[in-house]
Structures are given as structure tokens and as C-alpha cells.
Protein backbone atom coordinates (compact mmCIF):
# COMPACT_ATOMS: atom_id res chain seq x y z
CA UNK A 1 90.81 40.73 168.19
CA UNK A 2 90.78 43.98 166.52
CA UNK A 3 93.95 45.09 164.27
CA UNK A 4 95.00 47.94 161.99
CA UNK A 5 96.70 47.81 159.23
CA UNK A 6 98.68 51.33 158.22
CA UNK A 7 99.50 51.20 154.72
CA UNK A 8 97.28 49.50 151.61
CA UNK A 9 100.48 48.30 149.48
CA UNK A 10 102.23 45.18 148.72
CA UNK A 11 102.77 44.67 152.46
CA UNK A 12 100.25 46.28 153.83
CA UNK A 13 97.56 43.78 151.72
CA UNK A 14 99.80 41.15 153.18
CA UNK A 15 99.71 41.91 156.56
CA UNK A 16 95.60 42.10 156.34
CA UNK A 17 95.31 38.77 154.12
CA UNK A 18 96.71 36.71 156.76
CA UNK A 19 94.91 38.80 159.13
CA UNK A 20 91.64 37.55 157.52
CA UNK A 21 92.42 34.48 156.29
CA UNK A 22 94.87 32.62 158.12
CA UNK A 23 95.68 30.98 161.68
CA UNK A 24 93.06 32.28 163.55
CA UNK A 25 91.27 34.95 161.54
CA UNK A 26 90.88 38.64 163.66
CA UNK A 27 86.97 39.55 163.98
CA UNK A 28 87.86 43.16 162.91
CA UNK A 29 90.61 44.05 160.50
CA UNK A 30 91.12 47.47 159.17
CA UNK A 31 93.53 48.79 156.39
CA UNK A 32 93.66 52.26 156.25
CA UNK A 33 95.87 54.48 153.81
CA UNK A 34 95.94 58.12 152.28
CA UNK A 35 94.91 56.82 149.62
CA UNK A 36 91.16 55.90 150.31
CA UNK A 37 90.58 54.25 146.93
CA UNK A 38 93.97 52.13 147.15
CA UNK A 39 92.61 50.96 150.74
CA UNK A 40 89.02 49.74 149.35
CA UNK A 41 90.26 48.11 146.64
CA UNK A 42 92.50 46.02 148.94
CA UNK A 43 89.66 45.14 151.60
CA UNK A 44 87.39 44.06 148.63
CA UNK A 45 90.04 42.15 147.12
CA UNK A 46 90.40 40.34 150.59
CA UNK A 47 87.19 40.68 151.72
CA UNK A 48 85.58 40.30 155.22
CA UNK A 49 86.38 41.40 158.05
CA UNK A 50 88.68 43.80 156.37
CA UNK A 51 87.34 47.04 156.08
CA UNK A 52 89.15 50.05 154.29
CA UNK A 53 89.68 53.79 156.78
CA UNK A 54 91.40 56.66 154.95
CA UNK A 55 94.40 58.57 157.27
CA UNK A 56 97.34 60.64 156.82
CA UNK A 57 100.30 59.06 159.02
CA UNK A 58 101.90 62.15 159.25
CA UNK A 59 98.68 63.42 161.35
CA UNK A 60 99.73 62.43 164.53
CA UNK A 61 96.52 62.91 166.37
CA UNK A 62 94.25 61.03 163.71
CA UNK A 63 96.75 58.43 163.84
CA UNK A 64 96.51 58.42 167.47
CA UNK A 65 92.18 58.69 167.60
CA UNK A 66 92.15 55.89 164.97
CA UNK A 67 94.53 53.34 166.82
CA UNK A 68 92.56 53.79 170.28
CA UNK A 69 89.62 51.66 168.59
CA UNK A 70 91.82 48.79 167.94
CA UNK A 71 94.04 45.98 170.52
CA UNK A 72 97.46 46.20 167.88
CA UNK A 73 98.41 47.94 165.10
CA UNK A 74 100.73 47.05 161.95
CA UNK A 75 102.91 49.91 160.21
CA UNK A 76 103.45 49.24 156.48
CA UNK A 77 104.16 52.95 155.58
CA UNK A 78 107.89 54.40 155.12
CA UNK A 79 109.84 53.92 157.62
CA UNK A 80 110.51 57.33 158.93
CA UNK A 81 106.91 57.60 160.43
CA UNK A 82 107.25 54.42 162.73
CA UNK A 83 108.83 56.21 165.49
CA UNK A 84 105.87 58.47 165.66
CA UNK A 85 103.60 55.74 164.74
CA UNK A 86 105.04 54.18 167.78
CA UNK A 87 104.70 57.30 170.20
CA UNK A 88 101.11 57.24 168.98
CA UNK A 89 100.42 53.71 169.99
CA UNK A 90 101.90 54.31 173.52
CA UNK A 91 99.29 57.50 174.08
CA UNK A 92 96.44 54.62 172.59
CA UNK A 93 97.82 52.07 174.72
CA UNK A 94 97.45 49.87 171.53
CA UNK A 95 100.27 47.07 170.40
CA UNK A 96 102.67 48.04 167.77
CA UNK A 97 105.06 46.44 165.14
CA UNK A 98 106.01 47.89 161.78
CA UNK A 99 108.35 46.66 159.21
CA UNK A 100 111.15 48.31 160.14
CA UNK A 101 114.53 49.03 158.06
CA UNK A 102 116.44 51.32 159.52
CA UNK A 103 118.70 51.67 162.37
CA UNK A 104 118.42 55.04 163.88
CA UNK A 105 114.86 54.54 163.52
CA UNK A 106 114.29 51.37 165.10
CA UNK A 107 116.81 53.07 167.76
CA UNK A 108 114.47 55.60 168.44
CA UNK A 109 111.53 53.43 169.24
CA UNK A 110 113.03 51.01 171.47
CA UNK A 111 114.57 54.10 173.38
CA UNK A 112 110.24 54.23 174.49
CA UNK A 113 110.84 50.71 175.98
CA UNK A 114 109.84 52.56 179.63
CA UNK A 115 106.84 54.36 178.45
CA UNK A 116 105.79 51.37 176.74
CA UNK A 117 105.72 49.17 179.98
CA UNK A 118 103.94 51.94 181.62
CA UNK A 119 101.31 51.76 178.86
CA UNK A 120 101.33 48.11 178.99
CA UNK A 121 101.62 47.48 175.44
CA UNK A 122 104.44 45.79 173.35
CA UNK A 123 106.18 48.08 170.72
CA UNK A 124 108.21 46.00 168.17
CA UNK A 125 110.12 47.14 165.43
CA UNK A 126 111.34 44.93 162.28
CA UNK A 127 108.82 42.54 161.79
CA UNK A 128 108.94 41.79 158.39
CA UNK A 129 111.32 39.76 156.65
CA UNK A 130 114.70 40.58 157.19
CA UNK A 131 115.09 42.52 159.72
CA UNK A 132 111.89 40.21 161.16
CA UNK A 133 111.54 37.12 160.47
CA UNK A 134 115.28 36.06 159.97
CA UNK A 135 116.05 37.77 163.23
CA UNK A 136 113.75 35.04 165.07
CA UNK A 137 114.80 32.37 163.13
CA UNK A 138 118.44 33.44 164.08
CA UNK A 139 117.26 32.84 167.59
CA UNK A 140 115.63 29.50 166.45
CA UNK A 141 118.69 28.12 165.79
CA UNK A 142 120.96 29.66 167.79
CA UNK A 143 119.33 27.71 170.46
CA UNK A 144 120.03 24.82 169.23
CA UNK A 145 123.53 25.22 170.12
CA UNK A 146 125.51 24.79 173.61
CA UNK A 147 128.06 27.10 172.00
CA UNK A 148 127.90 29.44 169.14
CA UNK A 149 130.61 30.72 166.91
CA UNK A 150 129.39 32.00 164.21
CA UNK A 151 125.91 33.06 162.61
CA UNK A 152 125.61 34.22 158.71
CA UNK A 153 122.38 35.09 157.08
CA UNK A 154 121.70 35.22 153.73
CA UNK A 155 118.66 36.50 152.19
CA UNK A 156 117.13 38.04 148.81
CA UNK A 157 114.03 38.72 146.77
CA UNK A 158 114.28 37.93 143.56
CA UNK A 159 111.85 38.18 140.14
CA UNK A 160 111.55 34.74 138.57
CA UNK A 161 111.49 35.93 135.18
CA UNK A 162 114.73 38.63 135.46
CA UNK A 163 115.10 41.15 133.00
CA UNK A 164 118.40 42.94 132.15
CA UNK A 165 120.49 45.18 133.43
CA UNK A 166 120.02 44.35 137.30
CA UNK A 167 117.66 41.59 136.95
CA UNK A 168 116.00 42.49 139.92
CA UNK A 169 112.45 43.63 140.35
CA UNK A 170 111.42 46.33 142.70
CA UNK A 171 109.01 44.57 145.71
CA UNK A 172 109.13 47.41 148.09
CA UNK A 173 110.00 51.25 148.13
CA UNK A 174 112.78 52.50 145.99
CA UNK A 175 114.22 54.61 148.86
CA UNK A 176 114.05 51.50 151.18
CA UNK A 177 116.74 49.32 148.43
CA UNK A 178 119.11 52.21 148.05
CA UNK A 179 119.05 53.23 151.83
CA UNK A 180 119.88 49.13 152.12
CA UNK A 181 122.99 49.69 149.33
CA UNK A 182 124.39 53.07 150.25
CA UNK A 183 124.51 52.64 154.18
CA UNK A 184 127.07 50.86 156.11
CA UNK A 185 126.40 47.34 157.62
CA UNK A 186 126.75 46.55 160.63
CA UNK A 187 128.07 42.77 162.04
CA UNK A 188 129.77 41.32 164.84
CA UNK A 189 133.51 39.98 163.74
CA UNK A 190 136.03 38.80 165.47
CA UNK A 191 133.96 39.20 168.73
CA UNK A 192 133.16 43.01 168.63
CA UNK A 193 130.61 45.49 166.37
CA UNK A 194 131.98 46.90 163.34
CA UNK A 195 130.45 48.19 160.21
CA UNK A 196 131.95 47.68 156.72
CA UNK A 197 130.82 49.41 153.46
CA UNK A 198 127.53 48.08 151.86
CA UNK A 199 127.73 46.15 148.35
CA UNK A 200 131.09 44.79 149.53
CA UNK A 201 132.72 40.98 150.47
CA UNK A 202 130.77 39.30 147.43
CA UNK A 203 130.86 35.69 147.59
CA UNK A 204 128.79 33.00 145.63
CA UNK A 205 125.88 31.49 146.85
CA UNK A 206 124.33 28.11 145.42
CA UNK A 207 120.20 27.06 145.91
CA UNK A 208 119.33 24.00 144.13
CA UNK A 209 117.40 24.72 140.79
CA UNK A 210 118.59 28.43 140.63
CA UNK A 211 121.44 29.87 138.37
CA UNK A 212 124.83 31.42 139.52
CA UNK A 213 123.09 33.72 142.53
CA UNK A 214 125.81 36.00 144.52
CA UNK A 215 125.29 37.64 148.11
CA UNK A 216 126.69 40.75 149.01
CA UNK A 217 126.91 42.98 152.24
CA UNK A 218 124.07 45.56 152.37
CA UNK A 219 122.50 47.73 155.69
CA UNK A 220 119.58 47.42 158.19
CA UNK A 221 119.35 43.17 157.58
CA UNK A 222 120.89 42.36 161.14
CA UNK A 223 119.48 45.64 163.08
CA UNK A 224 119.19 44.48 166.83
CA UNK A 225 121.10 41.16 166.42
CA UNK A 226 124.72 42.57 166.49
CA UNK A 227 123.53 43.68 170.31
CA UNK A 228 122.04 40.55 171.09
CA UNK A 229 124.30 38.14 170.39
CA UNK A 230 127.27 40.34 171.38
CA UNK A 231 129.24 38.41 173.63
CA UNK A 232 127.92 35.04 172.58
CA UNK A 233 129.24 34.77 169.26
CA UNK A 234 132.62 36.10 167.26
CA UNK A 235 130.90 36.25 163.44
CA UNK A 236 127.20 37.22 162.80
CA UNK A 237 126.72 39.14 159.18
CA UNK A 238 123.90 39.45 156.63
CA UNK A 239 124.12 39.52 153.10
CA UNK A 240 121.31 40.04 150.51
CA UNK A 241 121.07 37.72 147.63
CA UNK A 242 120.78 38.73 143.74
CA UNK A 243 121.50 37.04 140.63
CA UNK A 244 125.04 37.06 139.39
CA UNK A 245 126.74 40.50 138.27
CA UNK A 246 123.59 42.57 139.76
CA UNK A 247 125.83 43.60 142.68
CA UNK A 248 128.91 45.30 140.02
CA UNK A 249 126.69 46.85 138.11
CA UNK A 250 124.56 48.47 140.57
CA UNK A 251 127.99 49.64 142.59
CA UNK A 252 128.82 51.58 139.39
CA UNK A 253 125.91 53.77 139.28
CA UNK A 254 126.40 54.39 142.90
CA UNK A 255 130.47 54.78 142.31
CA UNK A 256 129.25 57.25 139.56
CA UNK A 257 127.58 59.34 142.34
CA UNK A 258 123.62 58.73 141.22
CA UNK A 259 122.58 57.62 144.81
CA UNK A 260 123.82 61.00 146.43
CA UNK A 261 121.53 63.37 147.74
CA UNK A 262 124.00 66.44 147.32
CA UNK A 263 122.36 68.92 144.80
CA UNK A 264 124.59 69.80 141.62
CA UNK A 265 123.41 72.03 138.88
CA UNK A 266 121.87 70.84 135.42
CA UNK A 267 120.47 73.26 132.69
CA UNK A 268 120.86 76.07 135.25
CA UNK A 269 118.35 74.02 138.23
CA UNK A 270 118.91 72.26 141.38
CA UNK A 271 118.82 68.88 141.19
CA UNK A 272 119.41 65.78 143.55
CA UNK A 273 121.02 62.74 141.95
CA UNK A 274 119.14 60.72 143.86
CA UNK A 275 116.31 62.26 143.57
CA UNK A 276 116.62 61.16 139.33
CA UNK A 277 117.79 57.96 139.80
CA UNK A 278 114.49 56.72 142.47
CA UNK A 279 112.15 58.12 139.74
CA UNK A 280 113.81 56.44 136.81
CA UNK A 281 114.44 52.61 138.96
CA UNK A 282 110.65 53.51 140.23
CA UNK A 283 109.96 53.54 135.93
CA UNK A 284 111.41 51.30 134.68
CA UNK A 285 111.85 48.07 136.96
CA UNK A 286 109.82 45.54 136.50
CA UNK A 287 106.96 45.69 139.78
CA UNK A 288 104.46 42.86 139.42
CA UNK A 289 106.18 39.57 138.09
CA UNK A 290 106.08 36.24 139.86
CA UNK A 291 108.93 36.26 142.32
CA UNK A 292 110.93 33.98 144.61
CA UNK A 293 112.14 34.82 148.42
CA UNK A 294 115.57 32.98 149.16
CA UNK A 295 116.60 32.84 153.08
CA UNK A 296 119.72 30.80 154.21
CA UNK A 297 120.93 31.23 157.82
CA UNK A 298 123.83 28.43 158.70
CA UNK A 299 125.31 28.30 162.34
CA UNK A 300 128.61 26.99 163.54
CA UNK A 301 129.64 25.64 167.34
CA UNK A 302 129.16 22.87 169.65
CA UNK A 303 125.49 20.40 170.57
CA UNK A 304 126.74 18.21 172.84
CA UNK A 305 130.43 18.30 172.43
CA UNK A 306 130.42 17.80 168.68
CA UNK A 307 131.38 20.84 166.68
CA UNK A 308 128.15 20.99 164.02
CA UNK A 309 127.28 23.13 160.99
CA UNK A 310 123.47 24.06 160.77
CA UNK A 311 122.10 25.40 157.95
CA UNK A 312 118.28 26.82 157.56
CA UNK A 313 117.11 27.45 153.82
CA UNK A 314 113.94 28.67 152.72
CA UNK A 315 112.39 29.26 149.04
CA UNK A 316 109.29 30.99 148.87
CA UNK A 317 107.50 31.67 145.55
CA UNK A 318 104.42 33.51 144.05
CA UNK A 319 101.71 31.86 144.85
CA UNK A 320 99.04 31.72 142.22
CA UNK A 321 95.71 30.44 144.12
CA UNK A 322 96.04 34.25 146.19
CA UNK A 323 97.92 35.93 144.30
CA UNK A 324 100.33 37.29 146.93
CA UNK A 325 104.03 37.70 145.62
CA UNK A 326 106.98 35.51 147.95
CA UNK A 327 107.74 38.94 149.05
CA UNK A 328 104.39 39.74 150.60
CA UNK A 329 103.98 36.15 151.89
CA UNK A 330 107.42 36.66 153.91
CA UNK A 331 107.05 40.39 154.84
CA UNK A 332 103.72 41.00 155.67
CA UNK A 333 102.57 37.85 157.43
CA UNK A 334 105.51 37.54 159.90
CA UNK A 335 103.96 40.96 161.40
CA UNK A 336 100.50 39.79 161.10
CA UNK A 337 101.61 37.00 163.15
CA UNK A 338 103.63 38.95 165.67
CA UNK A 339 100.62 41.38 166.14
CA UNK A 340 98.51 38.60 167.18
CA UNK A 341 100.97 37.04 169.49
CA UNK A 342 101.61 40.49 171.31
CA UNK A 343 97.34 40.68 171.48
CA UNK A 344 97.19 37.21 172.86
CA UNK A 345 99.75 38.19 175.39
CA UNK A 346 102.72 36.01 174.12
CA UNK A 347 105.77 37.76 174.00
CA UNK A 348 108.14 37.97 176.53
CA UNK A 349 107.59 41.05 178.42
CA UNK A 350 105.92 44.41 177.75
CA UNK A 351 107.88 47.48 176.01
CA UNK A 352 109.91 48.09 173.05
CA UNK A 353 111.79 45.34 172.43
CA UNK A 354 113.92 43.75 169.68
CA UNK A 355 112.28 41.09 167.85
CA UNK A 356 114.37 37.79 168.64
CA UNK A 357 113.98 38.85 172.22
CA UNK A 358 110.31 39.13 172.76
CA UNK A 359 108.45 36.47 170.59
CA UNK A 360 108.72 32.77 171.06
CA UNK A 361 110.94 31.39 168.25
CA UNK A 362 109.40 27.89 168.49
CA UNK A 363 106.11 29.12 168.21
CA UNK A 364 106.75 31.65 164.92
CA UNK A 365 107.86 28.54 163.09
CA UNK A 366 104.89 26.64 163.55
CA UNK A 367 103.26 29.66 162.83
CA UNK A 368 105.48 29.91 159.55
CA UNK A 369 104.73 26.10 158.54
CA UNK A 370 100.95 26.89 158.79
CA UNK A 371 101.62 29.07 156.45
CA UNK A 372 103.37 27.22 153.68
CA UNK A 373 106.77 28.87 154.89
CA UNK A 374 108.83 25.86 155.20
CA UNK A 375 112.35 25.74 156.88
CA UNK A 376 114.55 22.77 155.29
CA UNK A 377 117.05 21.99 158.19
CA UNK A 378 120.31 20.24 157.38
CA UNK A 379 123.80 19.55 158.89
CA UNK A 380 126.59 19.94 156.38
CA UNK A 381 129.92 18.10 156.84
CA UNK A 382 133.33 19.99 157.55
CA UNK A 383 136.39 18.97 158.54
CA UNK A 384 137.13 20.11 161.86
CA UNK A 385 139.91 22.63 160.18
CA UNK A 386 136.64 24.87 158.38
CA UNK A 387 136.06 25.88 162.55
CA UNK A 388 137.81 28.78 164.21
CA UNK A 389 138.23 27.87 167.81
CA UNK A 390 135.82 29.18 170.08
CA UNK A 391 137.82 28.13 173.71
């Protein structure tokens, strides 16, 4: 099993640890990055089989050369190249996933879904952590259910040390959290797609050991899954998780215009807003501190007759022996694991399809568990009055 790796960051040196040194260990792993220095460092860090390549994504035709010597490929760059990265992979015939995060891209690639089948690969978007791995898990426990009502996911990174004002710590591109906070989200209520505005419907969220958290609506988390479970269910929504009075704050700046990318004039020059604000979050958040990864997803319907309330939480942390944060545990090796399963031949069917569709739910847990990424699975009591009906 050969895989690349496209990008030598936090995820990107995720992706390849578990590549090399989990569940079934790839003979050749490559990381490869603009940045040739940035790439080495990584593969000695990890250390065999991962080897270090230098490439420019945006050169389509290296991009294309390089992936033809390998049976998958992982993006952890931006996510505006993966639809190129994607085209690429279908003119190597090699497997692709890549992190995802954004709608109209991840649009754009499965719109391939026919050239992919003709290439006989698999080409799957979102496979990090959420979109990714909560999008499976969604799956996992939808069915568990003879009738679903309702499906909310919850999810956020968060430092374990937070530092004022946000309390937050940046653990992956700047543009990737205020894309998340600026664009709409999109759900399914009351049995049809809508979007509201991001950073909107706050509600309080509890996880044993943690103080007062809050969860918030925010963009890209349920990408595929409004489509998927249209139909099926009449509430699905995702909300991303920060400590208390992160979400008002950060609204302000945004309400103050700082996240627009419409140029005004200052001292006589062109600038963006947005432009300013990236650079100054990229200087002075916090990058590097121990951090925890918080997922809840809770599902509401029928098993067997009985109207039930499922509830998934899991709490991921820093882990000291390797020295991967929570973040790169949950991000990068939910792709690593999907890139083996589409080399092995176990997904669903070939093309560009959504996540929760193509890959085995059952068989990403265990995968998870092997890991150390534990799901704690509970029923919590309601009175039959907290259900909508769902004749």
C-alpha cells in the first residue's frame, strides 16, 4: 500500500503518523509539501516508511505525475485546491480524500462522481473531523434506529489551557474558522433544507469535568448530510462548541465588519478587513498548547416501538507519548483510515461520493477504538412530551 500525503502541517503529520504507525502500517508513505524543509522535518519526526517529496499543489501536472506512483492520496492543503487535486487523481487513476470544508467545493468534486467510476477510483471529500468523521458516526447511529426524528451534532476544538479574549486556540487555517463563522449553515428543519446565519441559536452545552461550554451554529459541519438524510428525518443541525462568551465576542468583531473582504481606504491604501484581521488572529492566538476535541451527536425516534434518545460523546485530548494534539488525532487519522479502506477496496461503490455513504460505519469505529478514539454510548430519559411526533 502506497499513500501520499499533500500537505506537511498539523494534519498533514497526522494523516502520515497513523499512516506509519497505526492499524496496519502502509509499506510506502510519502508527505510532500512546498515547503521541502517543513516536509523532512515531519518524515524524520515520524520516521520510516515516511519519506518527505517537495510539490506545488497549484501545479496541476506535477501534482498529477507525483500521484500516478501511489494507490490513494490524502489532501491536507487549503481547501480550494481539492477540486483540482481531485481532477488530478481521476487522470492518475489514484484514490482520493481530502479534508474538506466547504460546500461549493466539495460540490464540485462529487459533480466527477462519473469520471471517477470510469477511472475506477473512489474520490471522497470531508474526511476529517467534522465534516468526516461525525458524518459517519451520524450514520452509525442513525442505524440504530427503525425511525429517525431528529439528529444534532455538536462538536469543538478547544485549548486546555484558554487564554483571554476568545479562549480558543487556532488548530487549523485562519481562513478555514472564519469561512466556518461568516457563512450560512445549512440543516434540515422541519423536514426540508434551510440555512440560517452562522454564530446564531446559542444554547449551553454540559461535558462532565469541563466549565460552562456553549455551542453555536457555524457552516460546512453537516456538508452532504442535509442531502442524505433528507426525507428520513425532520431536524439534523451542527453546532461547534467553545467555551462560554467566545461566541458574543467573536460576533462583534464580525458585526463590526473585520471579517469582510470589501476593500475600504486607510492612510490613503487599499486594504481588506479581512485581510488584517487573519494576520493579527494568525499572531496572536495561541497555536501549540495541549488541547481537547469534544464531539456529541444525540438521536431521537423509535428501536423497536419505544421512542429512545441516543446520545454519542467523545473527548479526545493531547496526547503526550506522540505528541499529536486531539485535533490532529481526530482530523488527520479519520482520512488516513478512509484512504486505506478505499485501497483495500471497502467502500461502497466507486466515484465521488459523500462520506456516510461510501465507508462502512461499523468498521470506522473499530477503526476509531484502535485508535484510542472512544465513543461513550448512552440513552438519556425523556418524557414522552420532549418528542415531536414523527407519524
Amino acid at each position: 500500500m502506497k499513500i501520499l500525503v499533500l500537505g506537511a502541517g498539523r494534519m498533514g503529520f497526522g494523516a502520515a503518523f497513523d499512516l506509519a504507525r497505526n492499524s496496519e502500517p502502509a509499506e510506502i508513505v510519502t508527505i510532500a509539501d512546498r515547503d521541502h524543509e517543513l516536509a523532512a522535518a515531519a518524515a524524520e519526526k515520524i520516521g520510516p516508511p515516511v519519506a518527505p517529496a517537495a510539490i506545488d499543489v497549484a501545479d496541476y501536472a506535477a501534482v498529477k505525475d507525483l500521484m500516478c506512483d501511489y494507490d490513494a492520496a490524502i489532501s491536507c492543503v487549503n481547501y480550494w485546491f481539492n477540486e483540482s487535486l481531485a481532477r488530478a487523481a481521476i487522470e492518475a487513476q489514484t484514490h482520493f480524500c481530502d479534508l474538506g470544508g466547504n460546500n461549493s467545493v466539495v460540490d464540485a468534486e462529487l459533480r466527477l462522481d462519473d469520471e471517477a467510476r470510469k477511472a475506477g477510483i473512489s474520490v471522497i471529500p470531508d474526511c476529517g473531523l467534522a465534516p468526516g468523521m461525525v458524518s459517519i458516526l451520524a450514520m452509525h447511529g442513525a442505524n440504530r434506529f427503525d425511525q429517525l426524528e431528529i439528529i444534532n451534532i455538536r462538536v469543538g476544538g478547544l485549548p486546555q489551557k484558554p487564554k483571554p479574549p476568545l479562549d480558543y486556540q487556532l488548530v487549523f487555517s485562519v481562513e478555514g474558522l472564519i469561512n466556518e463563522y461568516v457563512e450560512r449553515a445549512r440543516l434540515i428543519r422541519d423536514s426540508a433544507i434551510t440555512e440560517v446565519d452562522s454564530m446564531t441559536e446559542l444554547e449551553p452545552i454540559e461535558f462532565e469535568g469541563f466549565p460552562p461550554l456553549e455551542a453555536f451554529q457555524t457552516s460546512g459541519g453537516t456538508s452532504t448530510l442535509p442531502e442524505t438524510f433528507l426525507g428520513r428525518v425532520k431536524e439534523l443541525d451542527y453546532k461547534t462548541i467553545r467555551y462560554r462568551g467566545h461566541c458574543e465576542r467573536f460576533k462583534a468583531m464580525i458585526d463590526l465588519g473585520l471579517c469582510s473582504s470589501e476593500e475600504i481606504f486607510v492612510d490613503y491604501q487599499k486594504i481588506r478587513p479581512r485581510a488584517v484581521f487573519s494576520a493579527l488572529l494568525a499572531k496572536y492566538l495561541p497555536t501549540d498548547g495541549p488541547d481537547y476535541v469534544l464531539v456529541r451527536c444525540e438521536f431521537k425516534g423509535m428501536q423497536a416501538g419505544i421512542r429512545k434518545h441516543l446520545r454519542y460523546d467523545i473527548v479526545d485530548k493531547f496526547d503526550e507519548l506522540s505528541g499529536l494534539s486531539a485535533m490532529m488525532r481526530t482530523t488527520g487519522f479519520p482520512a488516513a483510515i478512509i484512504a486505506r479502506m478505499m485501497v483495500r477496496g471497502e467502500v461502497s461503490r466507486r466515484g465521488a461520493t459523500p462520506q456516510e455513504l461510501a465507508i462502512n460505519p461499523e468498521k470506522f469505529v473499530t477503526e476509531l477504538s484502535k485508535r484510542g478514539i472512544n465513543i461513550r454510548e448512552q440513552y438519556i430519559f425523556e418524557p414522552a412530551s420532549a418528542f415531536r411526533s414523527i407519524e
